[in-house]
C-alpha atoms as a PDB file:
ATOM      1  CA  UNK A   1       2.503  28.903  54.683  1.00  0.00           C
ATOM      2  CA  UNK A   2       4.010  31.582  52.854  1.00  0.00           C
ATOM      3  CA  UNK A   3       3.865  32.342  49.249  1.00  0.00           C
ATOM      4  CA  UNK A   4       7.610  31.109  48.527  1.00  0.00           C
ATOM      5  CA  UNK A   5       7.116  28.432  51.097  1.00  0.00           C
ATOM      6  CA  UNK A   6       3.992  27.302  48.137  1.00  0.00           C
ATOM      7  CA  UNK A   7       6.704  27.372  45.415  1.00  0.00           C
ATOM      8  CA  UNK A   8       8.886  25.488  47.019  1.00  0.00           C
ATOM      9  CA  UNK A   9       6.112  22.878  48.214  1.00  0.00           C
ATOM     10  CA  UNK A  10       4.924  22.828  44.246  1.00  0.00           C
ATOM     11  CA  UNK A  11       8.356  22.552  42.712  1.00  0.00           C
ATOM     12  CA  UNK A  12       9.355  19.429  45.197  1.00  0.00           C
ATOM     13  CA  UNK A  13       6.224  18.211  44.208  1.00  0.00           C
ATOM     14  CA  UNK A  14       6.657  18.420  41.068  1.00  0.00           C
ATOM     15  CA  UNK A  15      10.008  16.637  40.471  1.00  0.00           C
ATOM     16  CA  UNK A  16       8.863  14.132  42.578  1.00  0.00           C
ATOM     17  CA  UNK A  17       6.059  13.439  40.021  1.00  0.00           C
ATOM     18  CA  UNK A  18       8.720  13.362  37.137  1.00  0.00           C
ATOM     19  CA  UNK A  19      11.571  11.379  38.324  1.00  0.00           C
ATOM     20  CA  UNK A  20       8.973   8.483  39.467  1.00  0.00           C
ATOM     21  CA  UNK A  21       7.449   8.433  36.374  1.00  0.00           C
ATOM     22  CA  UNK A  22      10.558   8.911  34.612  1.00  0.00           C
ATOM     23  CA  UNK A  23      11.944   6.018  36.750  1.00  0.00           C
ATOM     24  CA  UNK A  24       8.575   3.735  36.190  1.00  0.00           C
ATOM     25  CA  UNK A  25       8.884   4.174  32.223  1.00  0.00           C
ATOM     26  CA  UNK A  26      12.444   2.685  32.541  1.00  0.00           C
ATOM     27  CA  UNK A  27      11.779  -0.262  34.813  1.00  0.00           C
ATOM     28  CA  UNK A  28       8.302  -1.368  32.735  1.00  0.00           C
ATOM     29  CA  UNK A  29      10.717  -2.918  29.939  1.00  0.00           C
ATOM     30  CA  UNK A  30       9.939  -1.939  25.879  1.00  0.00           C
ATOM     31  CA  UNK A  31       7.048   0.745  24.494  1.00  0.00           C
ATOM     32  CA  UNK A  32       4.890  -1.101  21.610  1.00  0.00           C
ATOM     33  CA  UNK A  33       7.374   0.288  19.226  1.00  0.00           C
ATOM     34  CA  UNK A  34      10.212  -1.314  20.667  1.00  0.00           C
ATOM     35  CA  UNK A  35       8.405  -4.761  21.099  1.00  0.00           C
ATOM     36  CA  UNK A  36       9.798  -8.057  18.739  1.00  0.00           C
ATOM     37  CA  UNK A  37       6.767  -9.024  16.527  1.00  0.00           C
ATOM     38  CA  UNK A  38       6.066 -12.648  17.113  1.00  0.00           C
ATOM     39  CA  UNK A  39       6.128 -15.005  13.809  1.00  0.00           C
ATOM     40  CA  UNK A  40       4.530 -18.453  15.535  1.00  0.00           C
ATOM     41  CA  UNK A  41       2.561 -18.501  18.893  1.00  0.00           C
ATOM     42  CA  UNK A  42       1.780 -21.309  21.014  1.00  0.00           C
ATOM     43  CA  UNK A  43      -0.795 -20.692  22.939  1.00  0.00           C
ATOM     44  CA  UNK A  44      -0.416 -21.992  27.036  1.00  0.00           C
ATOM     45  CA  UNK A  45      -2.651 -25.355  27.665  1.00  0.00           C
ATOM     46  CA  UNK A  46      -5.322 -24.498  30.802  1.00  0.00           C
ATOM     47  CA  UNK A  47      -3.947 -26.692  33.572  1.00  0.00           C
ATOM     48  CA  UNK A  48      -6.660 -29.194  34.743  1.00  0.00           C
ATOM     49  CA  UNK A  49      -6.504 -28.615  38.649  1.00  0.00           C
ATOM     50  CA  UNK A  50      -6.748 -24.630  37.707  1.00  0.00           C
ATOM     51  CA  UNK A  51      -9.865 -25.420  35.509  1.00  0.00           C
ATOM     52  CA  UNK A  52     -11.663 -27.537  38.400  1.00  0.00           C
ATOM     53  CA  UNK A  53     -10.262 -24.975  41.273  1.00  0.00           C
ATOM     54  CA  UNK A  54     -11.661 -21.986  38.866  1.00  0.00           C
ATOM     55  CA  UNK A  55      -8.059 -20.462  38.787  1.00  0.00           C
ATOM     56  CA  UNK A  56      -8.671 -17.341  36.218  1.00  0.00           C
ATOM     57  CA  UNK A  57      -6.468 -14.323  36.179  1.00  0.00           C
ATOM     58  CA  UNK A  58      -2.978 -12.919  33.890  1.00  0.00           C
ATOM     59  CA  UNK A  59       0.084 -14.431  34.260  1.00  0.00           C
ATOM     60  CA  UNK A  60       3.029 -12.323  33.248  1.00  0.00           C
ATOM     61  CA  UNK A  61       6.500 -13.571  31.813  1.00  0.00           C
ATOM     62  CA  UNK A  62       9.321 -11.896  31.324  1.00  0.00           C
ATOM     63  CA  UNK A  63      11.118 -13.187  27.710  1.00  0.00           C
ATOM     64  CA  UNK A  64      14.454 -13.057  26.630  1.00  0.00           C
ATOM     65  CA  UNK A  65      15.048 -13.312  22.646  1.00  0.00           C
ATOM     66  CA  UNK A  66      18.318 -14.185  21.122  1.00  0.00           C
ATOM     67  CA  UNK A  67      18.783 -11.974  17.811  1.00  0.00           C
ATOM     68  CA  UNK A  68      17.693 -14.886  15.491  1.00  0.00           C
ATOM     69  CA  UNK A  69      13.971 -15.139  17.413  1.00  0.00           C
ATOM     70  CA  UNK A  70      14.024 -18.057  19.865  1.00  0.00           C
ATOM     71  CA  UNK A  71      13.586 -17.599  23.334  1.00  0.00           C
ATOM     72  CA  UNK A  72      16.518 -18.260  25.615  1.00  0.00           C
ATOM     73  CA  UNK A  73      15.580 -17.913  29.177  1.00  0.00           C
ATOM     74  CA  UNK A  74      12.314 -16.950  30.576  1.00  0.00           C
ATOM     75  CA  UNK A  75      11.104 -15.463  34.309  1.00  0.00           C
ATOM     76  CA  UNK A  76       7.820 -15.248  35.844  1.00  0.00           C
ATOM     77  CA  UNK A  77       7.094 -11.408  36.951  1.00  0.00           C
ATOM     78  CA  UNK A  78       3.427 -12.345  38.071  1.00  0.00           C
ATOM     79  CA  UNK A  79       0.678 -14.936  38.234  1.00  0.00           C
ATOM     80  CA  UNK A  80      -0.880 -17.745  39.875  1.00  0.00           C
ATOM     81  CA  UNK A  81       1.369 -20.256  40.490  1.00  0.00           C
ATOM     82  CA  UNK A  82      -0.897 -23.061  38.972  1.00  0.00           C
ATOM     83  CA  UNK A  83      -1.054 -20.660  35.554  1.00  0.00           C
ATOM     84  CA  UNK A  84       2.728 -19.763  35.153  1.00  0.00           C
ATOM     85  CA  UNK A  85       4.343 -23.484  34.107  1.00  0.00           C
ATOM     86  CA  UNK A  86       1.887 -23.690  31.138  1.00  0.00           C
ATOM     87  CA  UNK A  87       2.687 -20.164  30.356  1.00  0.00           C
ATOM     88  CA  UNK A  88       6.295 -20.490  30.504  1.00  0.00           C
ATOM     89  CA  UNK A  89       6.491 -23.674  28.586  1.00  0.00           C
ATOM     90  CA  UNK A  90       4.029 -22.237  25.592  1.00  0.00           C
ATOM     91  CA  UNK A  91       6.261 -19.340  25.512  1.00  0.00           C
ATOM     92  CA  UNK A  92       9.774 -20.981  25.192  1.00  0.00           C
ATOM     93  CA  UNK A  93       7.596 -22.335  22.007  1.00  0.00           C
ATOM     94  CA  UNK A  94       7.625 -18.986  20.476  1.00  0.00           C
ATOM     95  CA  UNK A  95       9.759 -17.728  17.371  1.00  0.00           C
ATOM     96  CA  UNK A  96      10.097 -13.975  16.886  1.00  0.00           C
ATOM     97  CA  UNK A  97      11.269 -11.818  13.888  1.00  0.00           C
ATOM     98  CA  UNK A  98      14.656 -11.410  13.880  1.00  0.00           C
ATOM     99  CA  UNK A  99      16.501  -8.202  15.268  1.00  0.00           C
ATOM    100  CA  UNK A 100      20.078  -7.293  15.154  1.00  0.00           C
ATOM    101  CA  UNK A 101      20.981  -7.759  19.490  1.00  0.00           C
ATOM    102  CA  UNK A 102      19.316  -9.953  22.291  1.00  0.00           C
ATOM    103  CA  UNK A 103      15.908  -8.216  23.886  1.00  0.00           C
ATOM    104  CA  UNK A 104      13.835  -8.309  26.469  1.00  0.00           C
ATOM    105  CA  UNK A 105      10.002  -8.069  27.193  1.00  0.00           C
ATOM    106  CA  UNK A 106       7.462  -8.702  28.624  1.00  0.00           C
ATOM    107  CA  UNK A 107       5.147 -10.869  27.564  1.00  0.00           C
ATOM    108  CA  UNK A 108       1.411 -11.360  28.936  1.00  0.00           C
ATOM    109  CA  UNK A 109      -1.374 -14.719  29.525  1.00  0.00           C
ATOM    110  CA  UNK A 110      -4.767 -14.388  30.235  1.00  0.00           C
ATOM    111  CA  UNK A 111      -7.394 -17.253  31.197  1.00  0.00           C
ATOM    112  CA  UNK A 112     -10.829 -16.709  31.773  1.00  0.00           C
ATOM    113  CA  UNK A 113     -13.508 -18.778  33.044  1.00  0.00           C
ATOM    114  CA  UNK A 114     -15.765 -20.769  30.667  1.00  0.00           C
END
């Protein structure tokens, strides 16, 4: 290959790199910055038949916030499906600190073995 035949290799290469990250930052939801702070948690009960069948892993939920803090809807982005009810139903629980519009994050479980 040539030396322009390089450059153009590099450059393609290049913006490639960019626009998918570019593209990736805009699809993963809010920066830390960005995020609601949470004023009261509950935390997700351990399902029994996921405790006995060692079920361990993160369960990720996707949270909709009206501007006054509660949750309004909620959707499962990833987990084990014995994990993600208890997650979903601690979650609705939660009250954020108010914000002036309706977000979105996402918000993440982990369980671990005892």
């Amino acid at each position: 290959m040539r030396t322009s035949g390089w450059k153009k290799l590099a450059v393609t290469v290049t913006a490639a790199l960019i626009f998918s990250g570019l593209s990736g930052f805009a699809q993963s939801g809010s920066t830390d910055e960005s995020k609601r702070k949470v004023k009261t948690k509950t935390a997700p009960l351990y399902p029994e038949l996921a405790k006995r069948m060692n079920v361990v892993g993160k369960v990720k939920i996707e949270v909709v916030i009206t501007p006054d803090g509660h949750v309004k809807s909620t959707r499962v982005v990833g987990g084990h499906p014995l994990l993600v009810q208890a997650c979903q139903d601690a979650v609705k629980e939660w009250k954020f600190v108010t914000a002036p519009e309706e977000t979105t994050q996402v918000v993440e479980f982990e369980f671990h073995a005892n």
